[in-house]
Protein backbone atom coordinates (compact mmCIF):
# COMPACT_ATOMS: atom_id res chain seq x y z
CA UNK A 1 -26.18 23.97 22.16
CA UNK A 2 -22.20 24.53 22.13
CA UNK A 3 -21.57 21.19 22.69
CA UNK A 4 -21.51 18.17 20.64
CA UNK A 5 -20.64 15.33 22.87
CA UNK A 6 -20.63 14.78 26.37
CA UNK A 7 -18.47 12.33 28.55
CA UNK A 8 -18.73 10.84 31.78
CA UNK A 9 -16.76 9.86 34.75
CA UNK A 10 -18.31 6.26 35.98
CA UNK A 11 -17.38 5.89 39.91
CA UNK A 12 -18.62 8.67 42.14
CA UNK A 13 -20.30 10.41 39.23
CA UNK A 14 -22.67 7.99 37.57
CA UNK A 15 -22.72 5.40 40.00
CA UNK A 16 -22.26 4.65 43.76
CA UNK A 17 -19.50 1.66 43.57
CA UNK A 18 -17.77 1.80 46.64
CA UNK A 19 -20.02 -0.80 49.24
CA UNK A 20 -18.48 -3.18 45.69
CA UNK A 21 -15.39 -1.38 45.85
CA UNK A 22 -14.69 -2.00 49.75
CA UNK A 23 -15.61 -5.45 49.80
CA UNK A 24 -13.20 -6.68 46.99
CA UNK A 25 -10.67 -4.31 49.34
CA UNK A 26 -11.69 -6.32 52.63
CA UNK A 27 -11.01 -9.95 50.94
CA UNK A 28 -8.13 -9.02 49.51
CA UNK A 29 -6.58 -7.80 52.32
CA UNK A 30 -7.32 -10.43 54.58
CA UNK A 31 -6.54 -13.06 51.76
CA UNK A 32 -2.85 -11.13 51.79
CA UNK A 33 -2.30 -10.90 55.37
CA UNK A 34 -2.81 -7.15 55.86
CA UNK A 35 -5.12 -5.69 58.23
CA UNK A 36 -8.29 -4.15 57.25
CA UNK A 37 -9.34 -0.44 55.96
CA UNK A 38 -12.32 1.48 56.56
CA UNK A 39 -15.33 2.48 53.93
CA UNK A 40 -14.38 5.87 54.43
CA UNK A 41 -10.35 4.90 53.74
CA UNK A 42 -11.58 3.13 50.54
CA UNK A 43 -13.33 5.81 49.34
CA UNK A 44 -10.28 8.55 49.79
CA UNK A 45 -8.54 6.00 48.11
CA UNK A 46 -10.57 5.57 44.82
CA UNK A 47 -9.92 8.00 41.86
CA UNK A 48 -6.65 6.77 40.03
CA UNK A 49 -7.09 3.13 38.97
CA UNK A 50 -7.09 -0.40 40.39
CA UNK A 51 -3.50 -0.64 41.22
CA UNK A 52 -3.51 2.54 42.88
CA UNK A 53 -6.47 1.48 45.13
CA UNK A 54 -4.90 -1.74 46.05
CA UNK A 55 -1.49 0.14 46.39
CA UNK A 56 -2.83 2.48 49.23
CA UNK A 57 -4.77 -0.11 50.80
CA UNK A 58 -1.17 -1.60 51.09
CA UNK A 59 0.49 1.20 52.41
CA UNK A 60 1.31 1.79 55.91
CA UNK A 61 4.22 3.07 57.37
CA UNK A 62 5.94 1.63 53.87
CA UNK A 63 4.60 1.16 50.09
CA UNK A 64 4.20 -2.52 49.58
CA UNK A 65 6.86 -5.16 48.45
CA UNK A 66 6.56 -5.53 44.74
CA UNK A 67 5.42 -8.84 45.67
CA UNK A 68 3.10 -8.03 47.57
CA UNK A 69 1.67 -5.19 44.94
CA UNK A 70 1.45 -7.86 42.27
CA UNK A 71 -0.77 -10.43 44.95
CA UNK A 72 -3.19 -7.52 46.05
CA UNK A 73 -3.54 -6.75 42.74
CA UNK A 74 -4.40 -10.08 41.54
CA UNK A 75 -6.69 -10.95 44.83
CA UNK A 76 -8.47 -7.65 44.30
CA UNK A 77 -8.96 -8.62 40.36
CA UNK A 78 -10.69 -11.96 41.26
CA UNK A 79 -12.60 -10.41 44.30
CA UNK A 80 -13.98 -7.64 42.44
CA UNK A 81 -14.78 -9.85 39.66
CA UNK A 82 -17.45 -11.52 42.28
CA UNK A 83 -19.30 -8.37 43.18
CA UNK A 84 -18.73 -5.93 40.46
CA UNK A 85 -22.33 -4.56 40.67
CA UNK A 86 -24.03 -6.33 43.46
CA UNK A 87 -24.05 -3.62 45.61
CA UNK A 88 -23.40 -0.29 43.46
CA UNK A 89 -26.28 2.17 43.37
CA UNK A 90 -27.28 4.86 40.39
CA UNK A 91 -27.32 8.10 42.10
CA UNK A 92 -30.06 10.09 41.82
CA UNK A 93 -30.66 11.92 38.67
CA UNK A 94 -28.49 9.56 36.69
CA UNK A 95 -31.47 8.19 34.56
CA UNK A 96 -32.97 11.08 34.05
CA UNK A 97 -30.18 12.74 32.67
CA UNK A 98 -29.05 10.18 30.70
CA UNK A 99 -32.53 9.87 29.09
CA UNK A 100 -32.48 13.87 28.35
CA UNK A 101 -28.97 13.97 27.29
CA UNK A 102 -29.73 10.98 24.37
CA UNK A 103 -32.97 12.89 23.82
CA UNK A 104 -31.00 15.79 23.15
CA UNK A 105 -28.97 14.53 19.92
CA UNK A 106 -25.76 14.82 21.84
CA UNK A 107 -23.15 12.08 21.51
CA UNK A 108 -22.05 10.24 25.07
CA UNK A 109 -19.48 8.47 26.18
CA UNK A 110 -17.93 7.22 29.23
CA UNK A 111 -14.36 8.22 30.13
CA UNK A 112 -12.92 5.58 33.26
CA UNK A 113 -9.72 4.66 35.23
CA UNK A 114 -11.98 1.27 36.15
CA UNK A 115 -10.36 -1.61 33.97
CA UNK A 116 -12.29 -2.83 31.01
CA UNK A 117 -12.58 -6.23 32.29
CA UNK A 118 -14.91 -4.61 34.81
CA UNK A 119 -16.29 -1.43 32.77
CA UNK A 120 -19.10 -3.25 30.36
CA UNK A 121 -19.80 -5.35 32.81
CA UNK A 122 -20.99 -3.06 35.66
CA UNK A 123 -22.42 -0.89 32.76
CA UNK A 124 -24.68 -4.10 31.42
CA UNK A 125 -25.45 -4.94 35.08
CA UNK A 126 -26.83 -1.41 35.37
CA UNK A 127 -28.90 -1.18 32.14
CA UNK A 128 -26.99 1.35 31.23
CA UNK A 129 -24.79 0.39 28.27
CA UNK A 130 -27.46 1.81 25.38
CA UNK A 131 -27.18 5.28 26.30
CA UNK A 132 -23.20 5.58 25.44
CA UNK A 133 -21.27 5.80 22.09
CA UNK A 134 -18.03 5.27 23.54
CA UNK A 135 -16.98 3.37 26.43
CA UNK A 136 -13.09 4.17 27.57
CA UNK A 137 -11.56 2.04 30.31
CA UNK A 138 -8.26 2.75 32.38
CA UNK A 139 -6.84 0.24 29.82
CA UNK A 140 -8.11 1.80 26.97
CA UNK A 141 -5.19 3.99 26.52
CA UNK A 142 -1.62 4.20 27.59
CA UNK A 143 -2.38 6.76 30.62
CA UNK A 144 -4.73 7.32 32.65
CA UNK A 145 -6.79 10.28 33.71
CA UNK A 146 -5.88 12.97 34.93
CA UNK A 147 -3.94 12.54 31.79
CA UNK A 148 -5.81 13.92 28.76
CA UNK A 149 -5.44 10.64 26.96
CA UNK A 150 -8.42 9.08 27.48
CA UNK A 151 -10.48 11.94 27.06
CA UNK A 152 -8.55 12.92 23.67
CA UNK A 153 -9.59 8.95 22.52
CA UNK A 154 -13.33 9.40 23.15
CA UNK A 155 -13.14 12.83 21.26
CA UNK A 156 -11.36 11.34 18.37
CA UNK A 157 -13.94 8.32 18.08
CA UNK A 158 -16.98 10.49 18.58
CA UNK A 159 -15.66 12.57 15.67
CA UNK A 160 -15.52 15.97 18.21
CA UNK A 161 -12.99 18.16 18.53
CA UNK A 162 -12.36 18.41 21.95
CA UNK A 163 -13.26 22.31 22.73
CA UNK A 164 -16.87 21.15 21.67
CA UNK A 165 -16.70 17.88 24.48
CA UNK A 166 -18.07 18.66 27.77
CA UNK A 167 -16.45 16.31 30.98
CA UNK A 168 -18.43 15.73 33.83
CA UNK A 169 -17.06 14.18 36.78
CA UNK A 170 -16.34 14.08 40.39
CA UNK A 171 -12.73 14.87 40.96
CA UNK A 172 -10.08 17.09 40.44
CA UNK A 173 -8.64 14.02 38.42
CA UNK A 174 -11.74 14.63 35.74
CA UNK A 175 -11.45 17.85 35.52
CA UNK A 176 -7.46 18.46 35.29
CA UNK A 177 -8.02 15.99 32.01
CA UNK A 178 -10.39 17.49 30.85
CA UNK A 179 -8.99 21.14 31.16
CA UNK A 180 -5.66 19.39 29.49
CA UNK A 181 -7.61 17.95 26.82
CA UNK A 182 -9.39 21.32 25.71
CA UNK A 183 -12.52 20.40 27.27
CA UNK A 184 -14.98 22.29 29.35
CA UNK A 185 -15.22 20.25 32.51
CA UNK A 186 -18.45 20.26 35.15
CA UNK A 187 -18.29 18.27 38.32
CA UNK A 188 -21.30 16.82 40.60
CA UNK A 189 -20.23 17.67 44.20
CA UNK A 190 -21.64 14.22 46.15
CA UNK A 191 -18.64 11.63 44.34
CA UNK A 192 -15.56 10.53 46.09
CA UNK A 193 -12.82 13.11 44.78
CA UNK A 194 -9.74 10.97 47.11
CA UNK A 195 -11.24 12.50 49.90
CA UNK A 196 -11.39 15.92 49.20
CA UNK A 197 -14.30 18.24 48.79
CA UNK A 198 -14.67 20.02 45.55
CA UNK A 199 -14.81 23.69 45.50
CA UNK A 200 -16.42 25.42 42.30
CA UNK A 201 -13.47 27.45 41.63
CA UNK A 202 -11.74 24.12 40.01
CA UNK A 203 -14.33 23.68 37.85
CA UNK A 204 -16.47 25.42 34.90
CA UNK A 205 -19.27 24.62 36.70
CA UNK A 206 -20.48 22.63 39.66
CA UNK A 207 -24.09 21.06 39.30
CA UNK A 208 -26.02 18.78 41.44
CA UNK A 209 -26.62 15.99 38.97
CA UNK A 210 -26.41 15.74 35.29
CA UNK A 211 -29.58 16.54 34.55
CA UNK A 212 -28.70 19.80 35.77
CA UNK A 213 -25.54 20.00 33.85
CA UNK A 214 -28.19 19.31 30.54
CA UNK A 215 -29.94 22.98 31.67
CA UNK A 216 -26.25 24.82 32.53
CA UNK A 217 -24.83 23.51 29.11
CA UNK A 218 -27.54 24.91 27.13
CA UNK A 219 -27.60 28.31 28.69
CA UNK A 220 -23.75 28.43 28.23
């Protein structure tokens, strides 16, 4: 197989955070005075980081006080804290594919914009820590993705260059870091993507799960 190492988008691609997600949102919010969002707002509004989450839960008709920023941010950190995991789901295929990836020989890691405070747990909740390498948080690195950053850092500590790392996410944020990195990047079409559906034209290839990316990679 062409590729060495493959890394993974966490939220939306590996697991189904945003019932966690909405309820740290929902506390927060009322704990600051704002009026409540909906599941389906929270989940257009995942894909860049914490601060950006709580900063467009914020937004109305204006972008929040810096104040204000700095207390949602903080209320959303303790809130989150308290459920990270309790009500996140593994999507189908997940286990599988993590199982026949590590059978494989290939190297895995786990590329995030979800802070490391929160990362290894969720992962250790989920039983799912032993299958990666490399775990890289939004706070791993100075940017974030779409930036190639983070991606670049899991390359560089997996010992792959990156045109031999394959991405796989659920957003156009994976796989514009991915493409700037030098990566090939595959996205599963059922994450959250801000909102947006995910056409296979952004993509090197779209697969239902990532057990299915396993079969695509090796006939590539």
């Amino acid at each position: 197989m062409h590729f060495q190492s493959v890394t993974f988008d966490l939220d939306g691609t590996l697991l189904d955070t945003i019932c966690d997600l909405a309820e740290a949102c929902r506390v927060m919010l009322e704990e600051v005075g704002e009026p409540p969002r909906t599941l389906a707002e929270v989940r257009s509004f995942v894909g860049k980081g914490m601060a950006v989450l709580v900063e467009r839960c914020l937004t109305r008709e204006e972008r929040p006080t810096t104040k204000k920023l700095h207390q949602g941010i903080e209320s959303f950190k303790r809130h989150y804290a308290a459920v990270n995991g309790r009500f996140a789901q593994v999507y189908p295929g997940v286990i599988e594919g993590l199982k026949a990836w590590k059978d494989s020989g290939t190297k895995m890691g786990v590329v995030t914009n979800k802070p490391g405070m929160f990362t290894k747990d969720l992962l250790d909740t989920m039983q799912m820590t032993e299958y990666f390498d490399v775990i890289v948080s939004g706070d791993s690195t100075a940017q974030k993705k779409p930036h190639p950053e983070p991606i670049l850092y899991a390359c560089r500590i997996l010992g792959v260059r990156p045109d031999r790392n394959l991405h796989i996410g659920d957003s156009k944020n994976d796989i514009d870091a991915a493409h700037a990195a030098g990566c090939v990047a595959y996205a599963v079409p059922y994450g959250y993507n801000e909102g947006e559906p995910l056409d296979s034209r952004d993509c090197d290839a779209l697969v239902a799960d990532i057990l299915a990316a396993l079969a695509v990679a090796r006939a590539a």
